[in-house]
N, C-alpha and C. Protein backbone atom coordinates (compact mmCIF):
# COMPACT_ATOMS: atom_id res chain seq x y z
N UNK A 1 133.68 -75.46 88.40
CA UNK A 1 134.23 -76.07 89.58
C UNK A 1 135.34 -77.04 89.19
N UNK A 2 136.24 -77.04 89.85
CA UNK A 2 137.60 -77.94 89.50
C UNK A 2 136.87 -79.14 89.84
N UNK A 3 137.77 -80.02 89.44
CA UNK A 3 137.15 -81.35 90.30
C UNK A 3 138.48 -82.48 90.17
N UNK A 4 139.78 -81.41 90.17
CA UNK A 4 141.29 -82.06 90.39
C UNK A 4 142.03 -81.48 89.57
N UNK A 5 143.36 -82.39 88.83
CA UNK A 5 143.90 -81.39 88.23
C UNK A 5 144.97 -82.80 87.05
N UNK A 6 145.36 -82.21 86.25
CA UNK A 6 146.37 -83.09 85.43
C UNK A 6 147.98 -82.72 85.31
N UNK A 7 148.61 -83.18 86.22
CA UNK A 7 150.27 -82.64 86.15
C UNK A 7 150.51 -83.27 84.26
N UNK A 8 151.64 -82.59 84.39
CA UNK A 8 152.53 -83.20 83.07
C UNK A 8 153.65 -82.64 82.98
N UNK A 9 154.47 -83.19 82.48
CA UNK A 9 156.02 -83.19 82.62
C UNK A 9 156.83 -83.86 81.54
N UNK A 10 157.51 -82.89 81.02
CA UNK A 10 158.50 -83.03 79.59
C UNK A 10 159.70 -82.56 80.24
N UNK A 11 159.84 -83.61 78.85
CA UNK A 11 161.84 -82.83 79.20
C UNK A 11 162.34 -82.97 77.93
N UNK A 12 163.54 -82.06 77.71
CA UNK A 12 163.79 -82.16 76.44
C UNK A 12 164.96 -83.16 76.27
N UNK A 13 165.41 -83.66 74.99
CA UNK A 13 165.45 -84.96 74.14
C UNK A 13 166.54 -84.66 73.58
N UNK A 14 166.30 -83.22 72.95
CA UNK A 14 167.49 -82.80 71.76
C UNK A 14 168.01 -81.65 72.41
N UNK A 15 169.22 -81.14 72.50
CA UNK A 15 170.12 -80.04 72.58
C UNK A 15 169.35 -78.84 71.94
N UNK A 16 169.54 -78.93 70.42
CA UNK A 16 169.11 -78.42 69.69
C UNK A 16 167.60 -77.64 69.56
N UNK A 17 166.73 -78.76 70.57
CA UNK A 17 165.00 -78.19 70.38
C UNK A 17 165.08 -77.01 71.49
N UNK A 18 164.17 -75.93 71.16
CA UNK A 18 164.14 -74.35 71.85
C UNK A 18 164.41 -74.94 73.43
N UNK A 19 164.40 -74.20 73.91
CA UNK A 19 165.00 -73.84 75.44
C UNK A 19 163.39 -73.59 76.14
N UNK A 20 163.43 -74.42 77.55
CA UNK A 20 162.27 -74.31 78.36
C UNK A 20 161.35 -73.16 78.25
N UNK A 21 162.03 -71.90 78.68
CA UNK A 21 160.63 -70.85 77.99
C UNK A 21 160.24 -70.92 76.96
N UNK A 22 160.52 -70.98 76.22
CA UNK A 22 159.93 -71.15 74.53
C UNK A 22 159.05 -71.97 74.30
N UNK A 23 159.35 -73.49 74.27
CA UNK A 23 158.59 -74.32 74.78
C UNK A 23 157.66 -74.34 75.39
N UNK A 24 157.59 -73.54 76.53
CA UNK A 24 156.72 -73.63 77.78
C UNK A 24 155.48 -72.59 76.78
N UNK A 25 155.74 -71.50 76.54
CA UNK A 25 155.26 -70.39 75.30
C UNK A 25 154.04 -71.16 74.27
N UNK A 26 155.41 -72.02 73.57
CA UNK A 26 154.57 -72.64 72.13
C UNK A 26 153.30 -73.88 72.89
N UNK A 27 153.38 -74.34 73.76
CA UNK A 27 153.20 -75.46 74.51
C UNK A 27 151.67 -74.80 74.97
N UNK A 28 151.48 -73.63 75.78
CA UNK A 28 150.29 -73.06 76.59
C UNK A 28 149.59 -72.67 75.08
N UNK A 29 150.03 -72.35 74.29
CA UNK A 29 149.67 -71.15 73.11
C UNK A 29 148.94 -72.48 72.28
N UNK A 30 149.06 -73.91 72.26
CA UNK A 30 148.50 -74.96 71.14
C UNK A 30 147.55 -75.56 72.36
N UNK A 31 147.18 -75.14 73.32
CA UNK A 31 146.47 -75.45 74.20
C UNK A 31 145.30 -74.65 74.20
N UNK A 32 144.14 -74.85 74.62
CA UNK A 32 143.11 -74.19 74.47
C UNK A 32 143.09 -73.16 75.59
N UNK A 33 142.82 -72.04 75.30
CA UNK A 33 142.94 -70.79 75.92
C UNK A 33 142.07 -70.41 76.93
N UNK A 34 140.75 -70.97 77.17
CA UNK A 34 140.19 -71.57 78.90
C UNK A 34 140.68 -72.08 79.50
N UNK A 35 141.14 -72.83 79.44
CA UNK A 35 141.78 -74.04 80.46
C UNK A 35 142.76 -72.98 81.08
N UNK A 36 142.60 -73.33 82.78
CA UNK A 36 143.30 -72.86 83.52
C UNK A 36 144.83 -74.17 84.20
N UNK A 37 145.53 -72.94 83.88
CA UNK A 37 147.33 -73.97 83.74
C UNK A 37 148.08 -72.95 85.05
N UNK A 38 149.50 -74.05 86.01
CA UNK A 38 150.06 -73.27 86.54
C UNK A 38 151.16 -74.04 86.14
N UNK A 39 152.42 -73.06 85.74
CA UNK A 39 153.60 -73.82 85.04
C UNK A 39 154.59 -73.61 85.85
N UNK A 40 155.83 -74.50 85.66
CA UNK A 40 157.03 -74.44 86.31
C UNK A 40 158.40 -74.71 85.42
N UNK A 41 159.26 -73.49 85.15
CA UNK A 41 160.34 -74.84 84.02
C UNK A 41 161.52 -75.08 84.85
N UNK A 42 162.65 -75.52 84.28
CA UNK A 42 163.75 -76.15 84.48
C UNK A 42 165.10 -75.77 83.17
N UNK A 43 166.00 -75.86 83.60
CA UNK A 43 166.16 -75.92 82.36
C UNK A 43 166.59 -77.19 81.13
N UNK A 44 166.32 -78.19 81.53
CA UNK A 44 165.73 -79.07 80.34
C UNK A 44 164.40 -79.62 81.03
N UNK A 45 163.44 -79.24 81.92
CA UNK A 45 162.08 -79.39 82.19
C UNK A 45 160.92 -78.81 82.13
N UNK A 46 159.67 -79.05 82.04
CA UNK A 46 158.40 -78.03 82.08
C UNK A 46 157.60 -79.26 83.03
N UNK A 47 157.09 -78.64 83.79
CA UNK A 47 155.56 -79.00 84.45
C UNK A 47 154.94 -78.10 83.95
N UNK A 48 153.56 -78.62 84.03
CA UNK A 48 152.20 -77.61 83.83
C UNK A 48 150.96 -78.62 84.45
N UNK A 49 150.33 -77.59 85.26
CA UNK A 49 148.96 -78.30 86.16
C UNK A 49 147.84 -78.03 85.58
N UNK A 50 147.04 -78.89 84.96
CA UNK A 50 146.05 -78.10 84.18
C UNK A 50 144.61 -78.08 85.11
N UNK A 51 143.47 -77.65 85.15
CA UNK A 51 142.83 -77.81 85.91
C UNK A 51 141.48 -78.35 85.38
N UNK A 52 141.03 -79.73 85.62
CA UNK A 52 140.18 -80.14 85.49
C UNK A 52 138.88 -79.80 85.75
N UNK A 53 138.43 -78.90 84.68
CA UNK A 53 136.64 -78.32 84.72
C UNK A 53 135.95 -78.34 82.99
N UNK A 54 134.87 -79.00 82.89
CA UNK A 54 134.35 -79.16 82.31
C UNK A 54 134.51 -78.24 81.54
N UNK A 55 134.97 -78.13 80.08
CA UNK A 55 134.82 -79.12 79.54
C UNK A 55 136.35 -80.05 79.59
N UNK A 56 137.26 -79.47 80.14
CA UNK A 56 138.50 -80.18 80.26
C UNK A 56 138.50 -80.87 81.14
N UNK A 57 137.71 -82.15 81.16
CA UNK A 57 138.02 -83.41 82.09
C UNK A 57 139.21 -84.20 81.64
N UNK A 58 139.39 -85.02 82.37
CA UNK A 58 140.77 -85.93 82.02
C UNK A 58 140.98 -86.14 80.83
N UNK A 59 140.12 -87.12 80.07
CA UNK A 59 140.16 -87.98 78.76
C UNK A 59 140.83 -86.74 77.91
N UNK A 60 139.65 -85.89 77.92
CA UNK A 60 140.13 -84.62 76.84
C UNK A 60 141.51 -83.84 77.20
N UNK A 61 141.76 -83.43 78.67
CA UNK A 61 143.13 -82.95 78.85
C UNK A 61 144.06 -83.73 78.27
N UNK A 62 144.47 -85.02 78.77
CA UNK A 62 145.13 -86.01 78.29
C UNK A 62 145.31 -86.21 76.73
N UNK A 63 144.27 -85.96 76.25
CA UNK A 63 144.41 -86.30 74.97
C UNK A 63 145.02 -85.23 74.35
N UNK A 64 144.65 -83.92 74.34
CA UNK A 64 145.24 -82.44 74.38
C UNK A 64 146.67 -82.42 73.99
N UNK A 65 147.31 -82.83 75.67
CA UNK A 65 148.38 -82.68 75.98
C UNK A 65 149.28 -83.57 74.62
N UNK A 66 148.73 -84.92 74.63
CA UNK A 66 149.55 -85.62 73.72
C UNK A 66 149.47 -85.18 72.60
N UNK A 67 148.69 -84.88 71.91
CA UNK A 67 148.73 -83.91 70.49
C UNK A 67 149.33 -83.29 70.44
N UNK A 68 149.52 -82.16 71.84
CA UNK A 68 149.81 -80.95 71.47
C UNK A 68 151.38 -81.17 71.43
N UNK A 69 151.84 -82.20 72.48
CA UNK A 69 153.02 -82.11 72.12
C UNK A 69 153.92 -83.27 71.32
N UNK A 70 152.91 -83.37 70.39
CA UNK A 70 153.22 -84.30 69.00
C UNK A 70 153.69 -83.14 67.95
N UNK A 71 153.29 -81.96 68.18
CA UNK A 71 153.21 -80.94 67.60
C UNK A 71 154.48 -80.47 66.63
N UNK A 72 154.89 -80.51 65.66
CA UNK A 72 156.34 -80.05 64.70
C UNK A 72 157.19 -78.73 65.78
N UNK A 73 156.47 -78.08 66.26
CA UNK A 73 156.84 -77.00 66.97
C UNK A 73 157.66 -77.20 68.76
N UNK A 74 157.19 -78.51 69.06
CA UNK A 74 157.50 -79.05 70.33
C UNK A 74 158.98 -79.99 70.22
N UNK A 75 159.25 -80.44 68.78
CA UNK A 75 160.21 -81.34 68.19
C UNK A 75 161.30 -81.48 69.43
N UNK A 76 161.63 -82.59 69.92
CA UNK A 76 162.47 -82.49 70.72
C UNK A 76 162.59 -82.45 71.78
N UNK A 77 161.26 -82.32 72.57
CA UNK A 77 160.47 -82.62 74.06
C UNK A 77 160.24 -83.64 73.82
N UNK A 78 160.47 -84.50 74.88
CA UNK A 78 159.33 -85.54 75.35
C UNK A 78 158.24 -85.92 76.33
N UNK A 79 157.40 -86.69 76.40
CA UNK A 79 156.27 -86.34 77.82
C UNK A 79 156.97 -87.74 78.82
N UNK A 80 156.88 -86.96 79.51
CA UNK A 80 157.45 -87.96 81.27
C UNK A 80 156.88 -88.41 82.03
N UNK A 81 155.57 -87.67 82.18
CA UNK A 81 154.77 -87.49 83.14
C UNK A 81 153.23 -87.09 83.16
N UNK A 82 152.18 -87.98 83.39
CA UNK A 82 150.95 -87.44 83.00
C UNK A 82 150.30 -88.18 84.52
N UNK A 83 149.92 -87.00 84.95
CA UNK A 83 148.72 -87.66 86.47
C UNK A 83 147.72 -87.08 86.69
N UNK A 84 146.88 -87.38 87.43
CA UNK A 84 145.84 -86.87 87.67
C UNK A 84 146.48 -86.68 89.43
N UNK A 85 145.93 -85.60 90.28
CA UNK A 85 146.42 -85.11 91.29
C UNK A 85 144.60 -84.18 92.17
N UNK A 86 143.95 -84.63 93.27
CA UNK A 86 143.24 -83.99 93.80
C UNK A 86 143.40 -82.61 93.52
């Protein structure tokens, strides 16, 4: 059962770091592969809605997200945006 959801929102930093699909790609792929996501890009943006169900409650999404896009592979994104959303 959902029980809300976690927006997040990057944008990229460097010219140089891959281009929104790619990103958006490497980004779902260092994420755990249950977790249900609905994405949107831009082209220097990504949203992604993740959906809060056990075992991905907030703390752990949140924490996720920031790792994941600490990641050598993300180089060049930054995070903008982290909410929690009904």
């Amino acid at each position: 059962m959902t029980t809300g959801y976690l927006d997040v929102q990057a944008v990229r930093d460097d010219d140089r770091a891959p281009a929104s699909a790619t990103t958006l790609v490497r980004l779902l792929a260092l994420l755990p592969p249950d977790w249900s996501c609905t994405e949107a890009i831009g082209p220097n943006w990504i949203r992604l809605r993740i959906a809060l169900t056990a075992p991905a409650d907030e703390a752990t999404a949140r924490g996720a997200v920031r790792a994941t896009l600490a990641d050598p592979a993300l180089r060049g994104w930054r995070l903008t945006g982290l909410r929690t959303a009904a």
